[in-house]
C-alpha atoms as a PDB file:
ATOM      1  CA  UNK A   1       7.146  -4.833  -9.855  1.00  0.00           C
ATOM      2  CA  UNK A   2       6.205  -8.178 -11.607  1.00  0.00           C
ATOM      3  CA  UNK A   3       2.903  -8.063 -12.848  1.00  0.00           C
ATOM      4  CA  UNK A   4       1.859  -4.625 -12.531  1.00  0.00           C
ATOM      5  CA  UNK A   5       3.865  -1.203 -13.649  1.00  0.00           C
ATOM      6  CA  UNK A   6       5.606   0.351 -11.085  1.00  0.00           C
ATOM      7  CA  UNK A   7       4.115   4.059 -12.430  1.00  0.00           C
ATOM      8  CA  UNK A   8       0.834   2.380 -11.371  1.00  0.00           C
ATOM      9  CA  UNK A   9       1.348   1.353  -8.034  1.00  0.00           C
ATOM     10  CA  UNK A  10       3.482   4.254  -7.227  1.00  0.00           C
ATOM     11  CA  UNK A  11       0.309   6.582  -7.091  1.00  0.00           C
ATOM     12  CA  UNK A  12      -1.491   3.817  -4.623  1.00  0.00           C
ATOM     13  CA  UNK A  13       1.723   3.063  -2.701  1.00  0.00           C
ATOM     14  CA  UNK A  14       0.741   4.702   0.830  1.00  0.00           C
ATOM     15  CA  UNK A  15      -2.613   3.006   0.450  1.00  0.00           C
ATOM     16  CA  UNK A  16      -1.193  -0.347   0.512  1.00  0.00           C
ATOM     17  CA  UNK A  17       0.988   0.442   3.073  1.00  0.00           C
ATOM     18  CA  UNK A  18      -1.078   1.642   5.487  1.00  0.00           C
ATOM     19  CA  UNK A  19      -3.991  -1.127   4.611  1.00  0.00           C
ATOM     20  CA  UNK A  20      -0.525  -3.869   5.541  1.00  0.00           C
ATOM     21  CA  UNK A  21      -0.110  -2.196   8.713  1.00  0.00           C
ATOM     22  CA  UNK A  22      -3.700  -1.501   9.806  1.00  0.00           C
ATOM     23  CA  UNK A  23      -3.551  -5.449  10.187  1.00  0.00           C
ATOM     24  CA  UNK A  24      -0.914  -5.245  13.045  1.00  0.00           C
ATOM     25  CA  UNK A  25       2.402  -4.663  13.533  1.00  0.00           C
ATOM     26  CA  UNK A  26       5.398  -5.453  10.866  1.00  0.00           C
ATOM     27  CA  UNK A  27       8.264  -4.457  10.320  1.00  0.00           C
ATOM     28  CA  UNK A  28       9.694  -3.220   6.748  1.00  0.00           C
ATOM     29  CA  UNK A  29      10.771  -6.629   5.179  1.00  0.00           C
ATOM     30  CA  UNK A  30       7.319  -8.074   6.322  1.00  0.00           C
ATOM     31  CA  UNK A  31       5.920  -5.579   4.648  1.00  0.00           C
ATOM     32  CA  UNK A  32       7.245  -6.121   1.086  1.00  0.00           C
ATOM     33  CA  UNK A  33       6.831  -9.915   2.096  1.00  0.00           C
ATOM     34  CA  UNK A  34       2.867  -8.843   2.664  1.00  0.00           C
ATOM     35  CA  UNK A  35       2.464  -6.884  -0.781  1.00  0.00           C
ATOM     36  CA  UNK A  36       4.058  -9.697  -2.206  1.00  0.00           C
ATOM     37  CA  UNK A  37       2.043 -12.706  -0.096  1.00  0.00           C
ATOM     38  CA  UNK A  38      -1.892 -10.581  -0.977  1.00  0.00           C
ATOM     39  CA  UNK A  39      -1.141 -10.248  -4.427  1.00  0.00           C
ATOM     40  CA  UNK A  40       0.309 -13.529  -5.468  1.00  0.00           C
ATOM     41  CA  UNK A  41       3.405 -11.499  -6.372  1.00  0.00           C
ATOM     42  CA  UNK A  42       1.788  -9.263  -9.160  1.00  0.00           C
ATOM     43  CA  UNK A  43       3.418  -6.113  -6.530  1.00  0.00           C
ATOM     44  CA  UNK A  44       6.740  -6.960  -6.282  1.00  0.00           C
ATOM     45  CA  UNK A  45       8.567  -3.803  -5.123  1.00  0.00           C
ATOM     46  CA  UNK A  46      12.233  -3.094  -3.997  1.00  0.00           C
ATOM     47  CA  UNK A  47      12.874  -2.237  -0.840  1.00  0.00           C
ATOM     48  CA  UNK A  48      14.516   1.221  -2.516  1.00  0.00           C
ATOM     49  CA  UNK A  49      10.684   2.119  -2.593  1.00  0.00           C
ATOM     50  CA  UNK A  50       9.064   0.313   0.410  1.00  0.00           C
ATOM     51  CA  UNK A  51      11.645   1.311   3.264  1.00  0.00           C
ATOM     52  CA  UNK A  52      11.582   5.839   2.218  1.00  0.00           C
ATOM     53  CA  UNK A  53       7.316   5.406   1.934  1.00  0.00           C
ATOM     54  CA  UNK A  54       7.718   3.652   5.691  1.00  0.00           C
ATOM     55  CA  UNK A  55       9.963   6.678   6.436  1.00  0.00           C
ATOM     56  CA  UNK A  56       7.699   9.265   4.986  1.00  0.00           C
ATOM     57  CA  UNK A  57       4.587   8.034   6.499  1.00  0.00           C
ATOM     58  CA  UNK A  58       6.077   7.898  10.048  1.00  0.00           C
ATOM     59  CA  UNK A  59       7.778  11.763   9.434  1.00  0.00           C
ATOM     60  CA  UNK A  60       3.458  12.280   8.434  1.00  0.00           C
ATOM     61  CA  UNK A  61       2.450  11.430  12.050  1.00  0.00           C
ATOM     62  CA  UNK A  62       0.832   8.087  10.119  1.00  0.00           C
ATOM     63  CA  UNK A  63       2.694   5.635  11.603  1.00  0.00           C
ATOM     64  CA  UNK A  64       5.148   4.929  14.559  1.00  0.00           C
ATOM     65  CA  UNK A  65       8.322   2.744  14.408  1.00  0.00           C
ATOM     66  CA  UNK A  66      10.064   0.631  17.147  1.00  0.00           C
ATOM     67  CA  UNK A  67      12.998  -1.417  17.296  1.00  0.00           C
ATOM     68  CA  UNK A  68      12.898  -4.768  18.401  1.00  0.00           C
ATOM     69  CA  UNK A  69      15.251  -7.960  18.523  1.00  0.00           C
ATOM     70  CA  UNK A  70      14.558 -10.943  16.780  1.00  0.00           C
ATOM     71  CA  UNK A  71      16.935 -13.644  16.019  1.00  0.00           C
ATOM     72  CA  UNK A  72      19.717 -11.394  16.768  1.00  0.00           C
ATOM     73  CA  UNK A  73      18.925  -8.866  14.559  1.00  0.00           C
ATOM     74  CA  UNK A  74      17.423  -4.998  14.811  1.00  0.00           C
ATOM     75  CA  UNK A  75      14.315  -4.699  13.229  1.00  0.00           C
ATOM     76  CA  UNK A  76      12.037  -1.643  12.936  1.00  0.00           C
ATOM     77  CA  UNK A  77       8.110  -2.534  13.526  1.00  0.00           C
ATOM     78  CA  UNK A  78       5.368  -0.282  12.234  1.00  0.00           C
ATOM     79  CA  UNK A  79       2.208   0.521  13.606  1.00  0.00           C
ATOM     80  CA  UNK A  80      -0.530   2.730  12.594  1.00  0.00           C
ATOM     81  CA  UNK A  81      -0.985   5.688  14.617  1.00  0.00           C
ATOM     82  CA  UNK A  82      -4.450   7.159  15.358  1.00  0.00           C
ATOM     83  CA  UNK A  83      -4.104   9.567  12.311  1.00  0.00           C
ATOM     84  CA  UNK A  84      -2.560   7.055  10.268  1.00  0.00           C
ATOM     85  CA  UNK A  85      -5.914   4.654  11.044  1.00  0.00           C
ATOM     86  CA  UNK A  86      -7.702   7.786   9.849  1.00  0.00           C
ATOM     87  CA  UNK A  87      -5.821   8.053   7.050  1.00  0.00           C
ATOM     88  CA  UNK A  88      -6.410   4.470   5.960  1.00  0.00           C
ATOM     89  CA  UNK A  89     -10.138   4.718   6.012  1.00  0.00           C
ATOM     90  CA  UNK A  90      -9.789   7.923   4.009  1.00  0.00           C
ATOM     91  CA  UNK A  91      -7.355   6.708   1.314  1.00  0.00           C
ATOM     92  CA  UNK A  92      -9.835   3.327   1.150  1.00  0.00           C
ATOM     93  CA  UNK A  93     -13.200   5.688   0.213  1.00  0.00           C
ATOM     94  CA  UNK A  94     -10.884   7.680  -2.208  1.00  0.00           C
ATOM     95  CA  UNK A  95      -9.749   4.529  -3.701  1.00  0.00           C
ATOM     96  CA  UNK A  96     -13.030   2.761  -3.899  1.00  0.00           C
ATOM     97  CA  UNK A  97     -14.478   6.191  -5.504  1.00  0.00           C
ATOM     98  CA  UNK A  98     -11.721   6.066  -8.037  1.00  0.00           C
ATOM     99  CA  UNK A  99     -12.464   2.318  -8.936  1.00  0.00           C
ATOM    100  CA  UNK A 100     -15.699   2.432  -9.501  1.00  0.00           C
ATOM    101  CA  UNK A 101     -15.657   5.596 -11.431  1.00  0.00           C
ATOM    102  CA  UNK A 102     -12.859   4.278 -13.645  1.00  0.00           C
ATOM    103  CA  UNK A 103     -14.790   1.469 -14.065  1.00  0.00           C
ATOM    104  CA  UNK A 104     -18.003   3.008 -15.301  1.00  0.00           C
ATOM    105  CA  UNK A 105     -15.624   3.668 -18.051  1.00  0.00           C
ATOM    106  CA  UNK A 106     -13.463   0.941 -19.412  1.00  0.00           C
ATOM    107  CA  UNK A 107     -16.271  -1.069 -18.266  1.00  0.00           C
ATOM    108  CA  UNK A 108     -19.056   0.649 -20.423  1.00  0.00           C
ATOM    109  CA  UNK A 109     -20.267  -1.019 -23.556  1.00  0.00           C
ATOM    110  CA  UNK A 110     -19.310  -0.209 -26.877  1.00  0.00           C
ATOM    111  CA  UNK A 111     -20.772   3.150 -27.985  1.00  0.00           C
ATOM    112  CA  UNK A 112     -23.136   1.708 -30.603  1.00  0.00           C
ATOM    113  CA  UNK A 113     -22.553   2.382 -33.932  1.00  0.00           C
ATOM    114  CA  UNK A 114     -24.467   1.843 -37.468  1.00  0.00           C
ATOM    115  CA  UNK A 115     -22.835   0.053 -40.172  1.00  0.00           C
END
């Protein structure tokens, strides 16, 4: 991970995931491309993590895998599954929740104090 600490995304991973894939179709390389591409490269993960959360999600009923042919070579394409595209919209409102509470925090003004 470039910009941001691997411990950080790791707890948002199936989030991102699922948001990549809710836009269509990709398969696993496209996918790290697509973290990459959205966040000007500040999530930069290995393909150790990407390709076992694919894995994991599809063994969850979230998504569904397919192989296809292109240029020659086997690829496996992802696609949200009707639980997965539940799951997305879940893991969003949890998300947003979490932002904006953490937010009320670090964002908060100085407690004032008298000098």
């Amino acid at each position: 991970c470039l910009g941001m600490k691997a411990d950080i995304v790791r707890g948002h991973l199936d989030l991102l995931l699922l948001a990549i894939v809710e836009d269509g179709p990709f398969h696993g390389y496209a996918v790290l491309e697509e973290l990459r591409r959205r966040t000007d490269g500040a999530i930069d993960l290995p393909e150790g993590t990407v390709y076992p959360a694919l894995h994991r999600l599809e063994r969850a009923g979230l998504l569904t895998s397919t192989w296809t042919q292109v240029n020659g070579r086997r690829r496996r394409t992802y696609t949200l599954t009707p639980r997965g595209t539940t799951a997305a919209k879940e893991k969003r409102r949890e998300w947003t929740a979490f932002a904006e509470t953490v937010q009320r925090i670090v964002g908060a003004p100085p407690w004032p104090t008298t000098a």
